[in-house]
PDB file of N, CA and C in Angstrom:
ATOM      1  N   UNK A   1      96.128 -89.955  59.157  1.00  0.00           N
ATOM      2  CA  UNK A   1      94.670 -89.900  59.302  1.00  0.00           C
ATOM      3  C   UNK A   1      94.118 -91.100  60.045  1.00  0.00           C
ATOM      4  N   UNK A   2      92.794 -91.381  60.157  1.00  0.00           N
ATOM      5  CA  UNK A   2      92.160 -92.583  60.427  1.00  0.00           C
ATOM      6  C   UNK A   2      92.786 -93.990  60.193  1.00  0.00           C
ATOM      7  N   UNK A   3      93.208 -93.714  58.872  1.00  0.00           N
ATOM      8  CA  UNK A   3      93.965 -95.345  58.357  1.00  0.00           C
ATOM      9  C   UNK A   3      94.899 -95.648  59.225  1.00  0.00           C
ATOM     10  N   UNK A   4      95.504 -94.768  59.459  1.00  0.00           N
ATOM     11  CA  UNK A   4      96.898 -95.021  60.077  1.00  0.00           C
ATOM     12  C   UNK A   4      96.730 -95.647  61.451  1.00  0.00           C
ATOM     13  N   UNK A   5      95.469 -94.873  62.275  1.00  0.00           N
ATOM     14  CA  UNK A   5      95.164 -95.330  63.736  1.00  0.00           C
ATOM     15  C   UNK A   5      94.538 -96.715  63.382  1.00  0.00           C
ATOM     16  N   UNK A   6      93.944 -97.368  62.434  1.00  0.00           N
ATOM     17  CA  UNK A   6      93.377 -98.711  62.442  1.00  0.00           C
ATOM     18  C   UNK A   6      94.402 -99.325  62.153  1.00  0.00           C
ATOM     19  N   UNK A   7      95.382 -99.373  61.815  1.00  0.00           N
ATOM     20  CA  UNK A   7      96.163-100.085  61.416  1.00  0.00           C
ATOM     21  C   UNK A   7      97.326-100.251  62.904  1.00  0.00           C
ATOM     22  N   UNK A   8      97.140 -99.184  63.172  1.00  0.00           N
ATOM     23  CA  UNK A   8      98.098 -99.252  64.601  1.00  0.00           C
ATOM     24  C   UNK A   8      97.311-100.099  65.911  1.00  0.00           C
ATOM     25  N   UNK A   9      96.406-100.082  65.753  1.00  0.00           N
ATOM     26  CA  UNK A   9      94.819-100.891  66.499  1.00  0.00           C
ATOM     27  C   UNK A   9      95.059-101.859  66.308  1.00  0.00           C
ATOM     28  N   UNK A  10      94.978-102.292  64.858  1.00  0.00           N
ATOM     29  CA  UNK A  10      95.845-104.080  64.415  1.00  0.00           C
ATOM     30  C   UNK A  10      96.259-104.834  64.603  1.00  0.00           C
ATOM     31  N   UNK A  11      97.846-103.505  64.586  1.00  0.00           N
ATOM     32  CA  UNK A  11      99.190-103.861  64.741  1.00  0.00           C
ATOM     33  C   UNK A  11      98.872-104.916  66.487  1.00  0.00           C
ATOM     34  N   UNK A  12      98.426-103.877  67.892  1.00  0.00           N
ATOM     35  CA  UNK A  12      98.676-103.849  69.108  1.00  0.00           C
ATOM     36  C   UNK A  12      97.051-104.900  69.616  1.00  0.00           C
ATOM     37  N   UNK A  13      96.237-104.897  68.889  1.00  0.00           N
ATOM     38  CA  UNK A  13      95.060-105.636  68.885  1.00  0.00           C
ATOM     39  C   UNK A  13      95.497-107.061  69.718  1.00  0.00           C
ATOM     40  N   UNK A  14      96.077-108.129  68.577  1.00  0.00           N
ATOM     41  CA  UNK A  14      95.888-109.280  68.388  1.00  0.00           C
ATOM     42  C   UNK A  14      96.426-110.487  70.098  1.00  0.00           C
ATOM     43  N   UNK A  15      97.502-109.478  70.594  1.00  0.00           N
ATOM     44  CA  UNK A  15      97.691-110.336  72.120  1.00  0.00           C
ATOM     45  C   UNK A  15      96.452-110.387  73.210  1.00  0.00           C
ATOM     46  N   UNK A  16      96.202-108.690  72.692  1.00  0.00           N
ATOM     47  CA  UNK A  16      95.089-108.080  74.227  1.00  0.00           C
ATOM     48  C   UNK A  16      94.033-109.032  73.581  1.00  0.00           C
ATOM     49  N   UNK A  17      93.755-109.329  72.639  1.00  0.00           N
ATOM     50  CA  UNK A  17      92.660-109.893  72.528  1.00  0.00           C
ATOM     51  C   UNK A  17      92.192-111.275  72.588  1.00  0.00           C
ATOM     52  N   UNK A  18      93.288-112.275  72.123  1.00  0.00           N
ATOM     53  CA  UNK A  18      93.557-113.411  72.690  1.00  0.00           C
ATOM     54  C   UNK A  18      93.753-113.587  74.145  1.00  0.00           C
ATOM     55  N   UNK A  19      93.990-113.148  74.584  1.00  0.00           N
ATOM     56  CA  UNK A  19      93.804-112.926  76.208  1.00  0.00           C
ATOM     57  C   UNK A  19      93.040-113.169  76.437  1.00  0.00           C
ATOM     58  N   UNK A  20      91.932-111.577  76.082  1.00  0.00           N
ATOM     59  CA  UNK A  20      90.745-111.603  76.306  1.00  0.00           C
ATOM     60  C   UNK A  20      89.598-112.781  76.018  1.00  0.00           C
ATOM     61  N   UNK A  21      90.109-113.309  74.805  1.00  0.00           N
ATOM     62  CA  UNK A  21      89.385-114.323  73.951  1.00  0.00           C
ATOM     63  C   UNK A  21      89.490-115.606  75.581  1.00  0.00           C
ATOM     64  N   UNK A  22      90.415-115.860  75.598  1.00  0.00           N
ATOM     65  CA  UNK A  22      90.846-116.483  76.362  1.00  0.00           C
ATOM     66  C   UNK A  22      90.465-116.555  77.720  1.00  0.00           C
ATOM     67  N   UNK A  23      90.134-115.174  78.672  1.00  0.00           N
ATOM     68  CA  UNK A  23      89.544-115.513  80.002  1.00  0.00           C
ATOM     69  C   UNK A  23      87.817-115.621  79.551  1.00  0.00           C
ATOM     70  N   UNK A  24      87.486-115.391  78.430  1.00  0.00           N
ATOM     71  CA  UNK A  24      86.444-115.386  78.506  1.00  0.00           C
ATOM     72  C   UNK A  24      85.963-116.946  77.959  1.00  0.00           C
ATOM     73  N   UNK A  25      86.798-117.402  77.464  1.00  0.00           N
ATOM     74  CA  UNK A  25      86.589-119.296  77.163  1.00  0.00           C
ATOM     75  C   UNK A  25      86.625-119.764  78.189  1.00  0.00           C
ATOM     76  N   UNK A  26      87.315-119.237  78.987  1.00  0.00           N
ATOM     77  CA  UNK A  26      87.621-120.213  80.890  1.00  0.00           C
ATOM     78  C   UNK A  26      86.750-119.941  81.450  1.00  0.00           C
ATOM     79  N   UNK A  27      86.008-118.392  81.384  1.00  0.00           N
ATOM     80  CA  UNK A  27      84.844-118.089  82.322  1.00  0.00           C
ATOM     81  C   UNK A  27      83.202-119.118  81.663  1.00  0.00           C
ATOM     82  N   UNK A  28      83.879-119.358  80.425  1.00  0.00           N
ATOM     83  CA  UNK A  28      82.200-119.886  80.146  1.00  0.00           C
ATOM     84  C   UNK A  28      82.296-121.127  80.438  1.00  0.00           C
ATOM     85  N   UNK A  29      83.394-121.855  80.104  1.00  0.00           N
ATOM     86  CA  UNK A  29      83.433-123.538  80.609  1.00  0.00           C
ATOM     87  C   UNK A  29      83.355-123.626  82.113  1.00  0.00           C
ATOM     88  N   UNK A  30      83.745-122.406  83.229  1.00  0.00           N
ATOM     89  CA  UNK A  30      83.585-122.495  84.390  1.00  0.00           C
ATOM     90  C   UNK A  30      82.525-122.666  84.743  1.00  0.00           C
ATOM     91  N   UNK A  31      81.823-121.870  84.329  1.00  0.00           N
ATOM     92  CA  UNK A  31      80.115-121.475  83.888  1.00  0.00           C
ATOM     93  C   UNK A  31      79.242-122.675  83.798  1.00  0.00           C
ATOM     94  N   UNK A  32      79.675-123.086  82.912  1.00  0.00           N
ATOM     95  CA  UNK A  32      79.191-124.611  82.000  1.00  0.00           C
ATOM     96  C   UNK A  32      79.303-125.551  82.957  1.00  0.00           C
ATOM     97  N   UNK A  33      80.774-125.764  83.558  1.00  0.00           N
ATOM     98  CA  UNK A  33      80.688-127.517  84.256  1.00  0.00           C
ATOM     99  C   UNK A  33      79.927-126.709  85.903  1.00  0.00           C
ATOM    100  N   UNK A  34      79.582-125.283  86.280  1.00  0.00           N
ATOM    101  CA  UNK A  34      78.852-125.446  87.451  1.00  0.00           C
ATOM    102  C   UNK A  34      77.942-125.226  87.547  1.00  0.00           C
ATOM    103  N   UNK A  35      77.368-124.596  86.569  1.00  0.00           N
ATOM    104  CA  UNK A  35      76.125-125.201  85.938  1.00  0.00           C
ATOM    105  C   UNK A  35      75.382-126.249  86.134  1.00  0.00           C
ATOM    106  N   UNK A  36      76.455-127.354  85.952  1.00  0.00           N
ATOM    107  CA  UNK A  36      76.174-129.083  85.521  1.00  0.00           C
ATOM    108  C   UNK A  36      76.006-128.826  86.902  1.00  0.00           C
ATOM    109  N   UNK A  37      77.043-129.079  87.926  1.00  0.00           N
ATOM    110  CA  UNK A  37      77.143-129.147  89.278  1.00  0.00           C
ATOM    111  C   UNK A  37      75.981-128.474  90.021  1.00  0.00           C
ATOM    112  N   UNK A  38      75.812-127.212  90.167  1.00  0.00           N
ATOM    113  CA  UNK A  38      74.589-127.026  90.801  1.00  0.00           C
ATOM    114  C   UNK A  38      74.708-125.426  90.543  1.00  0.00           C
ATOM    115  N   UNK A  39      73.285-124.739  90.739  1.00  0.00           N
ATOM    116  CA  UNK A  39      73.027-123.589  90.242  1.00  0.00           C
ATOM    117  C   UNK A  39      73.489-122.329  90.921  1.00  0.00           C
ATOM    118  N   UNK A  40      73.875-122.667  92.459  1.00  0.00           N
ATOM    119  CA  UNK A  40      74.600-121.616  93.672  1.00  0.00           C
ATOM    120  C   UNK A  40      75.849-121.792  93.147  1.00  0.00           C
ATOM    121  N   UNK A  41      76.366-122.431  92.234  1.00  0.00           N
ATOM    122  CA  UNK A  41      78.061-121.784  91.921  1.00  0.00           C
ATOM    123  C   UNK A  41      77.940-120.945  90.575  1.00  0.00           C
ATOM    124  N   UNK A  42      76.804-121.360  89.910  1.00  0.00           N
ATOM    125  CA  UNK A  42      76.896-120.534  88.587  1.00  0.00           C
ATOM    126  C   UNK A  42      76.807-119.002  89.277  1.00  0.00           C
ATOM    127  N   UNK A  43      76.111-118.512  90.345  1.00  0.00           N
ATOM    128  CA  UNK A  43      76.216-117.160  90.722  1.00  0.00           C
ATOM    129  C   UNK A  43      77.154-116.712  91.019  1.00  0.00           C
ATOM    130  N   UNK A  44      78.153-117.347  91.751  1.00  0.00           N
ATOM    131  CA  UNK A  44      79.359-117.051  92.196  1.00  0.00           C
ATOM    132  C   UNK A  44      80.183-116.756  90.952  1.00  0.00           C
ATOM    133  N   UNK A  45      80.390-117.304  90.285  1.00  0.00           N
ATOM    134  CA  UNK A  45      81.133-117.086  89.106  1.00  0.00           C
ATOM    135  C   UNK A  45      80.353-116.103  88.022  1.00  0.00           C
ATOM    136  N   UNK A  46      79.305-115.750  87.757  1.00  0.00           N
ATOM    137  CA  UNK A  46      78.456-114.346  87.476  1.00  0.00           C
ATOM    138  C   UNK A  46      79.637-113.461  87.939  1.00  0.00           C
ATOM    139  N   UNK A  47      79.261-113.612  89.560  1.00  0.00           N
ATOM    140  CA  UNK A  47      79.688-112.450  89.936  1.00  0.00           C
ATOM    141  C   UNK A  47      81.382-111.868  89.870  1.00  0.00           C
ATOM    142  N   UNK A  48      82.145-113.462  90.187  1.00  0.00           N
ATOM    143  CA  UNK A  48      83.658-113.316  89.561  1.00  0.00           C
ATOM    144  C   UNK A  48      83.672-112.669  88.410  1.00  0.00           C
ATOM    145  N   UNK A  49      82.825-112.997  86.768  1.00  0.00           N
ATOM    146  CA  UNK A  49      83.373-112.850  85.510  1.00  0.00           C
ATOM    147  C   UNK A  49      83.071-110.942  85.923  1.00  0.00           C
ATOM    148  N   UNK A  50      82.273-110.509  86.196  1.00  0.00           N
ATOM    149  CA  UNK A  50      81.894-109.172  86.331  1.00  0.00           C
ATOM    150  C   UNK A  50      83.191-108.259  87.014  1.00  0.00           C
ATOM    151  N   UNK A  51      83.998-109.078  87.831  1.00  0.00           N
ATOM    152  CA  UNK A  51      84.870-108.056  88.298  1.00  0.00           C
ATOM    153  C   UNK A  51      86.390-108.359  87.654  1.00  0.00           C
ATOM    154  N   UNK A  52      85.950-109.043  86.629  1.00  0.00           N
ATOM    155  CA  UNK A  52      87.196-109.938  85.654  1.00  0.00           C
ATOM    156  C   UNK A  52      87.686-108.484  84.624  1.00  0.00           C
TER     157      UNK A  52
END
C-alpha cells in the first residue's frame, strides 16, 4: 500500500536530497557574496539557479 511507497521514498530520498540541499547552499552564498559585490551579478546567477 501507501506505507510501503513512503518508505521506499526514504529509503532513495536522502542522497538526491543532499545534493539538492547542497546546490542550493552554493547557489545562495553565490547569491550572497554578489550581492555584496554588485547587483548585475546577482541577476546573472537568478538566472543560472533557474536553469539549475
Amino acid at each position: 500500500g501507501t506505507g510501503e511507497t513512503v518508505t521506499i521514498v526514504v529509503q532513495y530520498k536522502p542522497e538526491d536530497y543532499n545534493r539538492f540541499e547542497a546546490k542550493i547552499h552554493d547557489l545562495k552564498q553565490q547569491m550572497l557574496q554578489q550581492t555584496m559585490s554588485t547587483g548585475t551579478l546577482m541577476r546573472t546567477s537568478q538566472k543560472k539557479s533557474l536553469y539549475v
